[in-house]
N, C-alpha and C. Protein backbone atom coordinates (compact mmCIF):
# COMPACT_ATOMS: atom_id res chain seq x y z
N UNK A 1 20.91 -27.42 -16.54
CA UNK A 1 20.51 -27.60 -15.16
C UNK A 1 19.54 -26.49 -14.77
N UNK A 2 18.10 -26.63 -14.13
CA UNK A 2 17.72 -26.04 -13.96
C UNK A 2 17.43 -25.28 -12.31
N UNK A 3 17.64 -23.46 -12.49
CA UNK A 3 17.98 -22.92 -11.23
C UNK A 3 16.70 -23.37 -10.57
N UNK A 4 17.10 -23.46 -8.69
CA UNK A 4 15.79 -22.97 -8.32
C UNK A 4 14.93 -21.53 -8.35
N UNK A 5 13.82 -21.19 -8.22
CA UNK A 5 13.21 -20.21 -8.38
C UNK A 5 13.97 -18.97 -7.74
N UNK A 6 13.96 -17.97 -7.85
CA UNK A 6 14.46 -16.72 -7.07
C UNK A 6 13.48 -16.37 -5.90
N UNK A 7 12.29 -16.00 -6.45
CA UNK A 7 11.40 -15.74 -5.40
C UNK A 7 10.47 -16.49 -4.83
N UNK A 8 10.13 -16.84 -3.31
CA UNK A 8 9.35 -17.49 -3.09
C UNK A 8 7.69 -17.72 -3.65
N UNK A 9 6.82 -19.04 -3.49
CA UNK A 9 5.94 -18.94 -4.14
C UNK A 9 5.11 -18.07 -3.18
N UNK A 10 4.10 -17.27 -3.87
CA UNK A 10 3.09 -16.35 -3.11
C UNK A 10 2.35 -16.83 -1.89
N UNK A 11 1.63 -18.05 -2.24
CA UNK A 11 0.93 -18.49 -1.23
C UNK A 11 1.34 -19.07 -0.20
N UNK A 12 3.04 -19.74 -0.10
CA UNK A 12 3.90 -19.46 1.24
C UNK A 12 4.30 -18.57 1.84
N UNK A 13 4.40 -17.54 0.96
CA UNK A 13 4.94 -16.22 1.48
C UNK A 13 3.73 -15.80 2.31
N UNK A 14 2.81 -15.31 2.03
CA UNK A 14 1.35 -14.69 2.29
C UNK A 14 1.33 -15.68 3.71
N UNK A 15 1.20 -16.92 3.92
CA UNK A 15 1.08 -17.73 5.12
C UNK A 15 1.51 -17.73 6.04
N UNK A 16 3.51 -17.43 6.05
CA UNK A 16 4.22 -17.04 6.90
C UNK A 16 4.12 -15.75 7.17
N UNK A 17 3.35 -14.93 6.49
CA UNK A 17 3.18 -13.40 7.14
C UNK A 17 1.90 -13.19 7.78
N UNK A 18 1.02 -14.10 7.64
CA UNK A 18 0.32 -14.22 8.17
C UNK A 18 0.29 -14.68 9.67
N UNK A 19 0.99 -15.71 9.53
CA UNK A 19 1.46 -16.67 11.24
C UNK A 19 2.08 -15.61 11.74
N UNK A 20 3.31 -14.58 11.04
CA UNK A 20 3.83 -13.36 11.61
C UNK A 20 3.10 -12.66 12.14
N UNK A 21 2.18 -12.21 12.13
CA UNK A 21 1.26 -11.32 12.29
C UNK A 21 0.46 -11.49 13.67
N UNK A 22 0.12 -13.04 13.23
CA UNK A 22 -0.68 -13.83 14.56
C UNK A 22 0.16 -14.04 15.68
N UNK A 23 1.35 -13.82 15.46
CA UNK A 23 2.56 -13.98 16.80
C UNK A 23 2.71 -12.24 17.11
N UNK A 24 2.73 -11.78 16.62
CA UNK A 24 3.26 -10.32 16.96
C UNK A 24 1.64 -9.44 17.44
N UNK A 25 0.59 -10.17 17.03
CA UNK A 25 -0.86 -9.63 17.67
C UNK A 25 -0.63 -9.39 19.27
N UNK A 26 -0.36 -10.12 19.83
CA UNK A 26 -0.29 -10.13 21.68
C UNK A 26 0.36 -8.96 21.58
N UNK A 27 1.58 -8.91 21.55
CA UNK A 27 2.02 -7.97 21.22
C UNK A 27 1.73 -6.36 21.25
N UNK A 28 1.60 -6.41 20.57
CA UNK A 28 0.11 -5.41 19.74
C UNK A 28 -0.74 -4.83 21.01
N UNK A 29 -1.41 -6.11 21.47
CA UNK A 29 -2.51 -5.66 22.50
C UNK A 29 -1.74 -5.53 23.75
N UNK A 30 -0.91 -5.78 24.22
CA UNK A 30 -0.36 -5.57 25.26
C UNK A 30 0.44 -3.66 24.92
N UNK A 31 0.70 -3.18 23.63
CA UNK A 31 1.32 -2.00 23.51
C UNK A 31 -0.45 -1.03 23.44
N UNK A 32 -1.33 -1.92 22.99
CA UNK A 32 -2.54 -0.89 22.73
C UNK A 32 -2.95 -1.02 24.58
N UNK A 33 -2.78 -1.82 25.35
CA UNK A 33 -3.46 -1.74 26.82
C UNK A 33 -3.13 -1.03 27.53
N UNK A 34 -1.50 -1.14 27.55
CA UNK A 34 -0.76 0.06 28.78
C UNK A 34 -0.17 1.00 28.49
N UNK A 35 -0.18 1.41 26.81
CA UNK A 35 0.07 2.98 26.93
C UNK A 35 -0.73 3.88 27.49
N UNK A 36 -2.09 3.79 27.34
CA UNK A 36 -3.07 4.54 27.62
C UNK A 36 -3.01 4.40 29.05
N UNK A 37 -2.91 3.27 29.86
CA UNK A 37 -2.89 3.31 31.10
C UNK A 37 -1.83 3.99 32.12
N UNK A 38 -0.39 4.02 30.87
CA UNK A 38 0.31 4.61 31.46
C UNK A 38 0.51 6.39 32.00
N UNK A 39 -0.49 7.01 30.69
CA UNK A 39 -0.90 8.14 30.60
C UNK A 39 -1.94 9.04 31.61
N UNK A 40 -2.80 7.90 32.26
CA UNK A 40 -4.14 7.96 32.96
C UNK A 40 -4.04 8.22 34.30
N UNK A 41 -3.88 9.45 34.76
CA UNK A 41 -3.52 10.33 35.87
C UNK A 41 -4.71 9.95 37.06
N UNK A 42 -5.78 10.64 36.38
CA UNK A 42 -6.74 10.20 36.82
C UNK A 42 -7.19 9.02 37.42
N UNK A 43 -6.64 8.01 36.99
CA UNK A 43 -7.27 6.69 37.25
C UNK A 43 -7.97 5.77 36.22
N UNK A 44 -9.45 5.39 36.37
CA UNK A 44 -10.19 5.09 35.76
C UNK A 44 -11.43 5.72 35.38
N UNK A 45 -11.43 6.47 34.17
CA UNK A 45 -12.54 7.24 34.03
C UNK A 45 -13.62 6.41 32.31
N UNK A 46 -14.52 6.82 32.18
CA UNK A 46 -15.49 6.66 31.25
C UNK A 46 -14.64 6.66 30.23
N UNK A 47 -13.86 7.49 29.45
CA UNK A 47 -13.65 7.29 28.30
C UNK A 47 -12.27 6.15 28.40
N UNK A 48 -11.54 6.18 29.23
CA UNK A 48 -10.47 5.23 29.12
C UNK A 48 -11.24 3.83 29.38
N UNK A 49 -11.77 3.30 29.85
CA UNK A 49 -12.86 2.04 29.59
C UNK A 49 -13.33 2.00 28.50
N UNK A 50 -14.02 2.90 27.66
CA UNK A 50 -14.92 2.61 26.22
C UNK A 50 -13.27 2.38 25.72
N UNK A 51 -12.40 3.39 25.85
CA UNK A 51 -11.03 3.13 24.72
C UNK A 51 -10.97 1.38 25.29
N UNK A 52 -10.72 0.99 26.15
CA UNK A 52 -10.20 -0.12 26.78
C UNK A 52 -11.33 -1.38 26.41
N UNK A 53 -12.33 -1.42 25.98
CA UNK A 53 -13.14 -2.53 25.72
C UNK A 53 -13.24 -2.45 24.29
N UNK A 54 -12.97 -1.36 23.94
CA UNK A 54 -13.12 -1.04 21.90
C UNK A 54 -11.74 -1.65 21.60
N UNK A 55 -11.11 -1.09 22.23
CA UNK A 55 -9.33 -2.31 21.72
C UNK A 55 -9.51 -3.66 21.90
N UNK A 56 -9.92 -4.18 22.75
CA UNK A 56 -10.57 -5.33 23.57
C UNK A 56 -10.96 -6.14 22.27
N UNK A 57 -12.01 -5.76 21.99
CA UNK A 57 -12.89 -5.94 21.03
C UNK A 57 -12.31 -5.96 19.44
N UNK A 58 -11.28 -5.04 19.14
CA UNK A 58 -11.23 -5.14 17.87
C UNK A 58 -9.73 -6.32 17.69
N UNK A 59 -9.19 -6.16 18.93
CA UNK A 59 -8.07 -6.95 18.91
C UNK A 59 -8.74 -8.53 19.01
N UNK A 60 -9.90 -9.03 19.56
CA UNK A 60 -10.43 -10.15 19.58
C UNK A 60 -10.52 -10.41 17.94
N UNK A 61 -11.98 -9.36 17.33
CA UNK A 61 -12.16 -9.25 15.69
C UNK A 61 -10.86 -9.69 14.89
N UNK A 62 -9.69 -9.24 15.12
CA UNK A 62 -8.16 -9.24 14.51
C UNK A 62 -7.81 -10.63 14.62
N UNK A 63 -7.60 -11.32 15.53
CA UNK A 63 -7.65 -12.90 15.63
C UNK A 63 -8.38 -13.56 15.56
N UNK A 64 -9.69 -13.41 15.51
CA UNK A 64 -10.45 -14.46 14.85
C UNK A 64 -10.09 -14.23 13.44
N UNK A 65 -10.25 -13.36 12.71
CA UNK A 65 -10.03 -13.15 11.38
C UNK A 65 -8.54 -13.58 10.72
N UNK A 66 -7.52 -13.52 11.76
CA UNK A 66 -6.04 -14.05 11.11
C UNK A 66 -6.71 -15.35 11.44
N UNK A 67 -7.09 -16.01 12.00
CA UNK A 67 -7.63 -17.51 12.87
C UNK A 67 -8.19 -18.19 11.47
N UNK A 68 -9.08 -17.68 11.02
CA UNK A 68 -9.67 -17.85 9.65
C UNK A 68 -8.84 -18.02 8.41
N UNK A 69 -8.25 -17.13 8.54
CA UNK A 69 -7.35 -17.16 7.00
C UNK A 69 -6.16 -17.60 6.93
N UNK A 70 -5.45 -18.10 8.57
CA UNK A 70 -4.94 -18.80 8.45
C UNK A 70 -5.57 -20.63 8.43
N UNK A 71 -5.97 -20.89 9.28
CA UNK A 71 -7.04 -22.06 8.56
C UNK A 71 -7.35 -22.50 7.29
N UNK A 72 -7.42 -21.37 6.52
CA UNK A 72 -8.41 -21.43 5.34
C UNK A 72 -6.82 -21.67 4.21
N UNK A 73 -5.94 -21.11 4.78
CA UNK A 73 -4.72 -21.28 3.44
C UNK A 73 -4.03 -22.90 3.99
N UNK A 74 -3.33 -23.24 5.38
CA UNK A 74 -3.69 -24.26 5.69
C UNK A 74 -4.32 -25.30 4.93
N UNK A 75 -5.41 -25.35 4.88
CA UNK A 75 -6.81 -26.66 4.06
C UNK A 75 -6.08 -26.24 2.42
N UNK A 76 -5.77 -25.03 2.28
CA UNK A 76 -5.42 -25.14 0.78
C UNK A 76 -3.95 -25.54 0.62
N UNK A 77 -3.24 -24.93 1.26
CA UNK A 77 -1.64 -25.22 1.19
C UNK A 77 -1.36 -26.40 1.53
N UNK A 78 -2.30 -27.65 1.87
CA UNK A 78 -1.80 -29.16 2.29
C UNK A 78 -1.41 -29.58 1.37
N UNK A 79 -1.66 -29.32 0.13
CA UNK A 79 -2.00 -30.09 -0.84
C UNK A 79 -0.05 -29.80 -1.75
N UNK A 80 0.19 -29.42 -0.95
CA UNK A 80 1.10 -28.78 -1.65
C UNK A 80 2.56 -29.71 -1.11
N UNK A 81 2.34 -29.92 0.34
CA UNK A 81 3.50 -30.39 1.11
C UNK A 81 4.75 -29.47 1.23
N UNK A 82 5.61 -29.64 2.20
CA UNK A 82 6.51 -29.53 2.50
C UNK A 82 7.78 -29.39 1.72
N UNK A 83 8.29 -28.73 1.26
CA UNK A 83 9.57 -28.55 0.58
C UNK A 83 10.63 -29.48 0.50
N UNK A 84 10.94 -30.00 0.24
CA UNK A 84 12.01 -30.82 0.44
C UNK A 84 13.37 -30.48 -0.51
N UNK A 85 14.29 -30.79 0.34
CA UNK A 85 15.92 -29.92 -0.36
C UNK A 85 16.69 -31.70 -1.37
């Protein structure tokens, strides 16, 4: 009788950490937005804006790019289907 595998296959694994990733991003940007704001005595000054549009910005870059590669394993992983017990 043959066991099932021990470890999952790679390219499911890699997918669901991926979707992980893309759920826990908000996340992310909501801890990169209001620490700094929480810190900011002052108010609103020059450098807390450049910090605040550069997070902006790279956190956009970060989801398009999970956006992509999840897509892209998606179109490859169809082919594969669904597990069935």
């Amino acid at each position: 009788m043959a066991r099932a595998p021990l470890f999952l296959a790679r390219q499911g694994y890699r997918r669901r950490r991926l979707a992980d990733m893309a759920r826990l991003l908000p996340l992310f940007g909501l801890w990169v937005f209001l620490l700094p704001l929480l810190d900011a005595d002052d108010g609103l000054d020059a450098a807390l804006l450049i910090y605040l549009f550069s997070a902006w910005f790279i956190l956009i870059a970060a989801s398009a790019l999970l956006a992509r590669r999840l897509c892209a394993d998606a179109q490859t992983g169809d082919a594969e289907g669904p597990r069935s017990r």
